[in-house]
C-alpha atoms as a PDB file:
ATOM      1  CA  UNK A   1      -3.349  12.975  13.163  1.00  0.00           C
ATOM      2  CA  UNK A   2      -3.202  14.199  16.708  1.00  0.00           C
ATOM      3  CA  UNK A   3      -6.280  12.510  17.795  1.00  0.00           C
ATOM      4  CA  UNK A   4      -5.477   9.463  15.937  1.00  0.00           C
ATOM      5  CA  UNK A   5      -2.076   8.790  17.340  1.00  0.00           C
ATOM      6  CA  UNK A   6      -2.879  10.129  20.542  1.00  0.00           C
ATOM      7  CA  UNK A   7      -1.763   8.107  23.985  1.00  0.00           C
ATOM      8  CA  UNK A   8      -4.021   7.134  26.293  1.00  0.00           C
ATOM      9  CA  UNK A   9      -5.073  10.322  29.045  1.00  0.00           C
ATOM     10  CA  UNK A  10      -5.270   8.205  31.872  1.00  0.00           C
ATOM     11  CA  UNK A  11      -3.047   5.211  32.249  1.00  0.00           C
ATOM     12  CA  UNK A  12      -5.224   4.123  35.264  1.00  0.00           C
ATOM     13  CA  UNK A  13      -8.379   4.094  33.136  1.00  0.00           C
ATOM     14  CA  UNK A  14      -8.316   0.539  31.598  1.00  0.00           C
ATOM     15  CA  UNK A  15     -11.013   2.266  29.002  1.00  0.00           C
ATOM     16  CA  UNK A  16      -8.795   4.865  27.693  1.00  0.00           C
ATOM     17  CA  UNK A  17      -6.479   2.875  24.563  1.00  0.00           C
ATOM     18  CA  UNK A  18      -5.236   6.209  23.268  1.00  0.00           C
ATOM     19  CA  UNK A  19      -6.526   7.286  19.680  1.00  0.00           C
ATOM     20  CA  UNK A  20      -6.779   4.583  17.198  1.00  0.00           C
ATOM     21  CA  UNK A  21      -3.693   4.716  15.846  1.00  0.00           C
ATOM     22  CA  UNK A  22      -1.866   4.533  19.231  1.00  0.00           C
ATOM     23  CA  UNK A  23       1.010   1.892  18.995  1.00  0.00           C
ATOM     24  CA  UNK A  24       1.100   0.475  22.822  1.00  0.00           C
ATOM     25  CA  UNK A  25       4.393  -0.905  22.147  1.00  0.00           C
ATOM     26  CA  UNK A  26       6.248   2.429  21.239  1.00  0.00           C
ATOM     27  CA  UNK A  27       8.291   4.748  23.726  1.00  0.00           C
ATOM     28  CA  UNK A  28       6.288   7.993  24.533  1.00  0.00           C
ATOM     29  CA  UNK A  29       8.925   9.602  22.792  1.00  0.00           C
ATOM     30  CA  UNK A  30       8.678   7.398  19.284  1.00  0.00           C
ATOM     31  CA  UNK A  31       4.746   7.347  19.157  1.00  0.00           C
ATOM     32  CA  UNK A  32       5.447  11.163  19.496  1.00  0.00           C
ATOM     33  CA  UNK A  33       7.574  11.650  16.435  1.00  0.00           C
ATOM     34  CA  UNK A  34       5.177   8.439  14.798  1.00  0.00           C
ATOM     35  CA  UNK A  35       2.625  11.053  14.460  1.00  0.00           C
ATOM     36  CA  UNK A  36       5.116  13.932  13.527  1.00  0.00           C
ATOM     37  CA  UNK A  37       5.865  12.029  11.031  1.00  0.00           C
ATOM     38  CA  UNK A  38       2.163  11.491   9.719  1.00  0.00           C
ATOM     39  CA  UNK A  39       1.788  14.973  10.056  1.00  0.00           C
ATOM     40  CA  UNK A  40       4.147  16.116   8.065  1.00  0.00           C
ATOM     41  CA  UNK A  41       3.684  13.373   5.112  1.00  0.00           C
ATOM     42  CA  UNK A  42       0.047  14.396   5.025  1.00  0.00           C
ATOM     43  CA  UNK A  43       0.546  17.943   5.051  1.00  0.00           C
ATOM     44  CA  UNK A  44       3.659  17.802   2.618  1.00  0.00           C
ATOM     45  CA  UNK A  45       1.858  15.052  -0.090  1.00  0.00           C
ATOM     46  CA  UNK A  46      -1.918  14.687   0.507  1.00  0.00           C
ATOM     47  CA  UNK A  47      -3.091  18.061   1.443  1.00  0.00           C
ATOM     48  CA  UNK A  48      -1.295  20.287  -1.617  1.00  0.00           C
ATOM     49  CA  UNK A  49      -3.128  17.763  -3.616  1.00  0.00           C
ATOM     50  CA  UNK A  50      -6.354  18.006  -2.076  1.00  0.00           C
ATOM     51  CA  UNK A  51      -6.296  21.762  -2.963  1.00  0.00           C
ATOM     52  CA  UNK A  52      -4.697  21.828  -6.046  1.00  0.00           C
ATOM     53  CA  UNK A  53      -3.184  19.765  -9.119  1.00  0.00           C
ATOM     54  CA  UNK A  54       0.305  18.733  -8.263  1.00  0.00           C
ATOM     55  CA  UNK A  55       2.312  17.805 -10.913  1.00  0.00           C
ATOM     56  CA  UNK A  56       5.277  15.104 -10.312  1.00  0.00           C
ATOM     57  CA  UNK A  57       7.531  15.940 -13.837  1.00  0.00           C
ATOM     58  CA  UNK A  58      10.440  14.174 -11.903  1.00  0.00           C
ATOM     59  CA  UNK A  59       9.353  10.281 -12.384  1.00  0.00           C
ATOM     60  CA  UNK A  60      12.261   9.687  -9.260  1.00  0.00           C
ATOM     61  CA  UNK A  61      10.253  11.839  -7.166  1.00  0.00           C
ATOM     62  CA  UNK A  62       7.242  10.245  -8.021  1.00  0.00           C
ATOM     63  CA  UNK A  63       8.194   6.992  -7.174  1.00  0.00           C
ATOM     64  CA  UNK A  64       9.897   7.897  -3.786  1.00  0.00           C
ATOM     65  CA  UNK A  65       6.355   9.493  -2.858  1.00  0.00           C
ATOM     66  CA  UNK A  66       4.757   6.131  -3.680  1.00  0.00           C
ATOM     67  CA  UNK A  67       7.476   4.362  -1.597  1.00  0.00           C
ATOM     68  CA  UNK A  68       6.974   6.847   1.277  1.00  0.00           C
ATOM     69  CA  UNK A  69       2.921   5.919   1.401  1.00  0.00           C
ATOM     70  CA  UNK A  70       4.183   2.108   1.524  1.00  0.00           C
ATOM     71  CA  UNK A  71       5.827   2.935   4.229  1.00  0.00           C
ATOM     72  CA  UNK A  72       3.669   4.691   6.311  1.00  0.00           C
ATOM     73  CA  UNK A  73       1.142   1.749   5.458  1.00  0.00           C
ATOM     74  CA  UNK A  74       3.682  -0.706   6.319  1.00  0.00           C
ATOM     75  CA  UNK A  75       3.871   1.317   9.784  1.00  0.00           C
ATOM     76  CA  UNK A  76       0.039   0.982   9.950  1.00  0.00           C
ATOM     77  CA  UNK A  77      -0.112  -2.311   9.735  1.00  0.00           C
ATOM     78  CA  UNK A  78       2.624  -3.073  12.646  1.00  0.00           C
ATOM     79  CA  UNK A  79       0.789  -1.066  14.963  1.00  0.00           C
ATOM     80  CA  UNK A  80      -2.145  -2.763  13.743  1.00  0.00           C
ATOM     81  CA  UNK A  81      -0.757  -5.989  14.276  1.00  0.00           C
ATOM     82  CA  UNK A  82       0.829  -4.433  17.737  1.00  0.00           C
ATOM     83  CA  UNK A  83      -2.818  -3.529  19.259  1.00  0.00           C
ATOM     84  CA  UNK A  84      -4.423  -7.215  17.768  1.00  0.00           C
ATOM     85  CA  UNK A  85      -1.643  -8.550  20.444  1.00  0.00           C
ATOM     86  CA  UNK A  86      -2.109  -6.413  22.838  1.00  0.00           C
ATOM     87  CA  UNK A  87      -5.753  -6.785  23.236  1.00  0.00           C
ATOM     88  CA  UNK A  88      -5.647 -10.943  22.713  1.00  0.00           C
ATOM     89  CA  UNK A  89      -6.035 -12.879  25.892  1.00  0.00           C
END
């Protein structure tokens, strides 16, 4: 996640874009937490399942997990839509 959401290195190197997940249009402070946030969905949700079965018995808590991965895919998508703009002429 740190590599992905990374900002660019050198602003005056018009080939560094930051990782692929950069969002040019966010504050260095809110692409900052962007990422925290990633990181700690992943490492909360994904990776316990990765390593081992994880059982949801509340069916509220499996739903808000669900609505949390919208989200972050909703997120995706604006920065998505954010870098399309930003590298049209």
């Amino acid at each position: 996640m740190t590599d992905a959401f990374r900002p660019p290195k050198n602003a005056n190197d018009p080939n560094d874009h930051g990782g692929p997940l950069w969002d040019p249009t966010a504050g260095p402070g809110e692409a900052v937490v962007l990422m925290e946030l990633f990181k700690g969905a992943f490492g909360t949700f994904k990776n316990p399942a990765s390593h081992r079965r994880v059982d949801f018995a509340d069916p509220t808590e499996a739903a808000e997990v669900v609505l949390l991965a919208d989200l972050l895919m909703r997120l995706l998508d604006k920065i998505a839509a954010a870098q399309n703009a930003a590298t049209s002429p």
